[in-house]
C-alpha atoms as a PDB file:
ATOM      1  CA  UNK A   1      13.778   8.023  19.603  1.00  0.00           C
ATOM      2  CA  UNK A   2      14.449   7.526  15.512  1.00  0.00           C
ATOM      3  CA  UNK A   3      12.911  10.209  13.474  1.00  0.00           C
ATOM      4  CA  UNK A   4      11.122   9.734  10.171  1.00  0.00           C
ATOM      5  CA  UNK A   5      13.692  10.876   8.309  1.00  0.00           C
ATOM      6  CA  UNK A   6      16.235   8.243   9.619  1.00  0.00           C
ATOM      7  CA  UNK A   7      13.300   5.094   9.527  1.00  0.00           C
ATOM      8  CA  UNK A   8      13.000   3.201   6.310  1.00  0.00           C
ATOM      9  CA  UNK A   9       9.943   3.632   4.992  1.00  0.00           C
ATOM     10  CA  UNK A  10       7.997   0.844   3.181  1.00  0.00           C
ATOM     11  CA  UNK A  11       4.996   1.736   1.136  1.00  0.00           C
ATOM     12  CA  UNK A  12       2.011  -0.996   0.791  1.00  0.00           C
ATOM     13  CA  UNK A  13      -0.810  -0.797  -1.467  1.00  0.00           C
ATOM     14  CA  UNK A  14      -3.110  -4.132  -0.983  1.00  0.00           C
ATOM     15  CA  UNK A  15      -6.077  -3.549  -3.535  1.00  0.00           C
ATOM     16  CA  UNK A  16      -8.785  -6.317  -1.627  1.00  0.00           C
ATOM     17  CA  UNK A  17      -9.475  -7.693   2.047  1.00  0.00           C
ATOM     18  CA  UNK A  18      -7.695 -10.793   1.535  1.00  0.00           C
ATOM     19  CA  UNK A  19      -4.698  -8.561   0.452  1.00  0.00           C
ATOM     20  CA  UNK A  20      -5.294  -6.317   3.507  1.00  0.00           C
ATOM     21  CA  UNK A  21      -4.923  -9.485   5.513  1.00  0.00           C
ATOM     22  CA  UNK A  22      -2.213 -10.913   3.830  1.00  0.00           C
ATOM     23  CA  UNK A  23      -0.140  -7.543   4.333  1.00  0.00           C
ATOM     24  CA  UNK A  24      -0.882  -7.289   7.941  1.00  0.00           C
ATOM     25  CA  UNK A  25       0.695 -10.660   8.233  1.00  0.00           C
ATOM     26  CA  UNK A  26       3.373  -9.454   6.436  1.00  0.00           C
ATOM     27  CA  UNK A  27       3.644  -6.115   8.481  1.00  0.00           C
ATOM     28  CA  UNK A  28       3.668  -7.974  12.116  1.00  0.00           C
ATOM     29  CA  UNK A  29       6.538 -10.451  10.583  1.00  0.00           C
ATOM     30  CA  UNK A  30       8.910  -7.109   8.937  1.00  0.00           C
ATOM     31  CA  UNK A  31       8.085  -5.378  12.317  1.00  0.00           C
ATOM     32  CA  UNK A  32       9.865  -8.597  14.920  1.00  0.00           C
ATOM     33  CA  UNK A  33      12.620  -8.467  12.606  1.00  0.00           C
ATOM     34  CA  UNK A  34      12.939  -4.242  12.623  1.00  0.00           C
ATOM     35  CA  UNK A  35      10.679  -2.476  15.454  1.00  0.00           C
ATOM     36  CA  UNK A  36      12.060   0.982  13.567  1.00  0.00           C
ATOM     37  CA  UNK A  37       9.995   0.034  10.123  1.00  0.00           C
ATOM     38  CA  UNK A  38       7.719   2.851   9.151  1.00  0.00           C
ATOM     39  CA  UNK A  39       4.473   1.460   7.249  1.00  0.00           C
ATOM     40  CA  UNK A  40       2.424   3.935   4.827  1.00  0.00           C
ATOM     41  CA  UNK A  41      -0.481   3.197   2.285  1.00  0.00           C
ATOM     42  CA  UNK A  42      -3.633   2.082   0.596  1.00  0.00           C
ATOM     43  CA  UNK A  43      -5.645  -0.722   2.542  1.00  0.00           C
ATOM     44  CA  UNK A  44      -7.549  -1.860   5.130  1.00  0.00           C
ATOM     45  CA  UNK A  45      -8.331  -2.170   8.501  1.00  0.00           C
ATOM     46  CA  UNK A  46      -6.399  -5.529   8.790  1.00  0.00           C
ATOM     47  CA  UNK A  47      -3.208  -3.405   8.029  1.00  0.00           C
ATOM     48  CA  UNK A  48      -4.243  -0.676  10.047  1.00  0.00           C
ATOM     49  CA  UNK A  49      -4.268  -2.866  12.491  1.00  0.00           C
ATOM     50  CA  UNK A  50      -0.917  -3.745  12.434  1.00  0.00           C
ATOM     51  CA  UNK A  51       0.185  -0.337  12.450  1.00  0.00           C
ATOM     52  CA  UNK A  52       0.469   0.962   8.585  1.00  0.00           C
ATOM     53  CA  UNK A  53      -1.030   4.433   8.043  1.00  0.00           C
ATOM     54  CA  UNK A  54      -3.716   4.104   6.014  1.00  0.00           C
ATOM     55  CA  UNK A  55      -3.460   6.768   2.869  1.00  0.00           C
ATOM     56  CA  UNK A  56      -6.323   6.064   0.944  1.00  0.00           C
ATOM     57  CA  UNK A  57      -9.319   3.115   2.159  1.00  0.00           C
ATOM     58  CA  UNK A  58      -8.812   0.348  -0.262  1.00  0.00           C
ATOM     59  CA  UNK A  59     -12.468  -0.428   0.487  1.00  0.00           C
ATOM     60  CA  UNK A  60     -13.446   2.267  -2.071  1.00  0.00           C
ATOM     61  CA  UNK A  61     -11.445   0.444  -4.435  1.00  0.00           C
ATOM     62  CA  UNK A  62     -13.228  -2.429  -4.550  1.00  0.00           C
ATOM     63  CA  UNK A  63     -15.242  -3.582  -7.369  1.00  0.00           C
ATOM     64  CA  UNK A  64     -17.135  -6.780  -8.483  1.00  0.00           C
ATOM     65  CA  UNK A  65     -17.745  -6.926 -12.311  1.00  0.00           C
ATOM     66  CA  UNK A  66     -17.652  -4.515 -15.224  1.00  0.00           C
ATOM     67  CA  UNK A  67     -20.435  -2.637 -14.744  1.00  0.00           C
ATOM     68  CA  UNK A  68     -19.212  -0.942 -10.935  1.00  0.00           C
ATOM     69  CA  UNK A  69     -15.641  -0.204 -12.106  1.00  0.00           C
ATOM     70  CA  UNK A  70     -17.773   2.316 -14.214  1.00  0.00           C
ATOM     71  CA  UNK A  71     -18.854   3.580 -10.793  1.00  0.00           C
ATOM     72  CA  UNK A  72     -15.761   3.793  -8.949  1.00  0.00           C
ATOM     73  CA  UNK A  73     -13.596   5.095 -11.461  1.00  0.00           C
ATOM     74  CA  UNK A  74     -12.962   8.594  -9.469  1.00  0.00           C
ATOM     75  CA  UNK A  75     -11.980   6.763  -6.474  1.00  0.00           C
ATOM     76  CA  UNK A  76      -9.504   4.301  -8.417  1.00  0.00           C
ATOM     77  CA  UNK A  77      -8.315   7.794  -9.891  1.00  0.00           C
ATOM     78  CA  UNK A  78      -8.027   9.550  -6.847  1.00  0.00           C
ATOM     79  CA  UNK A  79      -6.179   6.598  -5.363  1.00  0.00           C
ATOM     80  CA  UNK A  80      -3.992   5.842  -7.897  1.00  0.00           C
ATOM     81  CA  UNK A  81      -3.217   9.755  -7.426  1.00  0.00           C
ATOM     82  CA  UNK A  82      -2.334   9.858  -3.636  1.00  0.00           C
ATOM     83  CA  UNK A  83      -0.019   6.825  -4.000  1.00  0.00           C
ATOM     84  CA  UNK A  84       2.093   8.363  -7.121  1.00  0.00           C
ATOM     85  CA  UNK A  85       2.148  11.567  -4.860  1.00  0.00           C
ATOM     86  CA  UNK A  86       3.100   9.827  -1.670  1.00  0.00           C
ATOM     87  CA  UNK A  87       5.755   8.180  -3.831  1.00  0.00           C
ATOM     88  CA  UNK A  88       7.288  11.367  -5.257  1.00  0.00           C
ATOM     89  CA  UNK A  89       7.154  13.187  -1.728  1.00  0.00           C
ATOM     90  CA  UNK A  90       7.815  10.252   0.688  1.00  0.00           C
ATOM     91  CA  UNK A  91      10.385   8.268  -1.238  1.00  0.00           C
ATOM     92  CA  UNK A  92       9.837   5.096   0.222  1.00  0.00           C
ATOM     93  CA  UNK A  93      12.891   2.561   0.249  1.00  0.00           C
ATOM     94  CA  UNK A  94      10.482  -0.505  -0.714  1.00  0.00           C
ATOM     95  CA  UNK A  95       7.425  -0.152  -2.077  1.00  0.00           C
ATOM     96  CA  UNK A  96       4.742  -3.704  -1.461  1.00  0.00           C
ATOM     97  CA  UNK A  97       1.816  -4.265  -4.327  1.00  0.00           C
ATOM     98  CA  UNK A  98      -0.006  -7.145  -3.647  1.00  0.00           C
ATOM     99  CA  UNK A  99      -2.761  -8.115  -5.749  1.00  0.00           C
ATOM    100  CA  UNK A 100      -2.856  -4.399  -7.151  1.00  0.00           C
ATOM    101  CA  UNK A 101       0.456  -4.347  -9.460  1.00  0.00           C
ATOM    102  CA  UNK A 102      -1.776  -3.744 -12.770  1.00  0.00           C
ATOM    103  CA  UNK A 103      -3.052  -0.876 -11.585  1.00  0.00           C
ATOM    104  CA  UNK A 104      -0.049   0.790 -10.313  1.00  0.00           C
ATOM    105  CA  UNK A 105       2.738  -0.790 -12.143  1.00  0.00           C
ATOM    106  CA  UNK A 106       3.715   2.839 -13.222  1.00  0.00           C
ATOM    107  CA  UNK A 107       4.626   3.678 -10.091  1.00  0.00           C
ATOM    108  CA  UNK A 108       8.456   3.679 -11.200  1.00  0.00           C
ATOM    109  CA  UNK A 109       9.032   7.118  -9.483  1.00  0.00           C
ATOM    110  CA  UNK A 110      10.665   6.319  -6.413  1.00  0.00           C
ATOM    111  CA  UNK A 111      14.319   5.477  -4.997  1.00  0.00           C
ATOM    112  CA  UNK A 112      13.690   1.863  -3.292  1.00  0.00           C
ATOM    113  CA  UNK A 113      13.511  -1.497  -4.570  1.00  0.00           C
ATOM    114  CA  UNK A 114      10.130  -3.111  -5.826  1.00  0.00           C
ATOM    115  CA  UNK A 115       8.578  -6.079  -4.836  1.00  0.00           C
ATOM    116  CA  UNK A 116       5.226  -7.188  -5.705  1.00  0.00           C
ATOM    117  CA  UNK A 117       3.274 -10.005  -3.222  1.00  0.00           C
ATOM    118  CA  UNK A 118       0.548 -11.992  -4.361  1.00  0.00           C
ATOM    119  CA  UNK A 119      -2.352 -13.558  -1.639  1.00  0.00           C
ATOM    120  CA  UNK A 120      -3.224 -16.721  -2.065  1.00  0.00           C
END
């Protein structure tokens, strides 16, 4: 059996449900290619689901207008905190934004590559 340590690991952060679903599709697809894939981050149950350990529910992210980002701002802090310290400790070798890149596009502080997916 592969340990942790010798599995890539690939960080997702999806920052909505069509996101979430959009990432699970992309999950199941990485996964035929490499069964060995190790999945870690902020989303939902669709990429839960398709087996990515869900760090932080991206359903507390979620906001509709101006006036509930007010409301959520210590959950979009305390997110935005366990990703940059899963990044630091982890070190994933690919980190996936999709439709959350503004929010963390700070998250420089890791060894892999970056690419960002948008959903449609």
């Amino acid at each position: 059996m592969t340990g942790l340590l010798e599995q890539k690991c690939i960080m997702i952060i999806a920052g909505e449900a069509s996101g979430d679903l959009h990432g699970s599709h992309l999950v199941k697809a990485m996964r035929k290619k490499d069964q060995s894939l190790f999945f870690c981050g902020i989303g939902g149950q669709a990429l839960k689901d398709a087996g990515t350990k869900i760090l932080f529910d991206a359903s507390r992210l979620a906001v509709v207008g101006i006036t509930e980002v007010f409301s959520k701002i210590p959950d979009l802090l305390k997110g935005m905190t366990t990703a940059k310290r899963v990044l630091k400790t982890l070190r994933p070798d690919l980190l996936i934004l999709i439709d959350f890149r503004g929010v963390f596009q700070n998250t420089r502080s890791f060894k892999g590559d970056d690419y960002c997916q948008k959903s449609p």
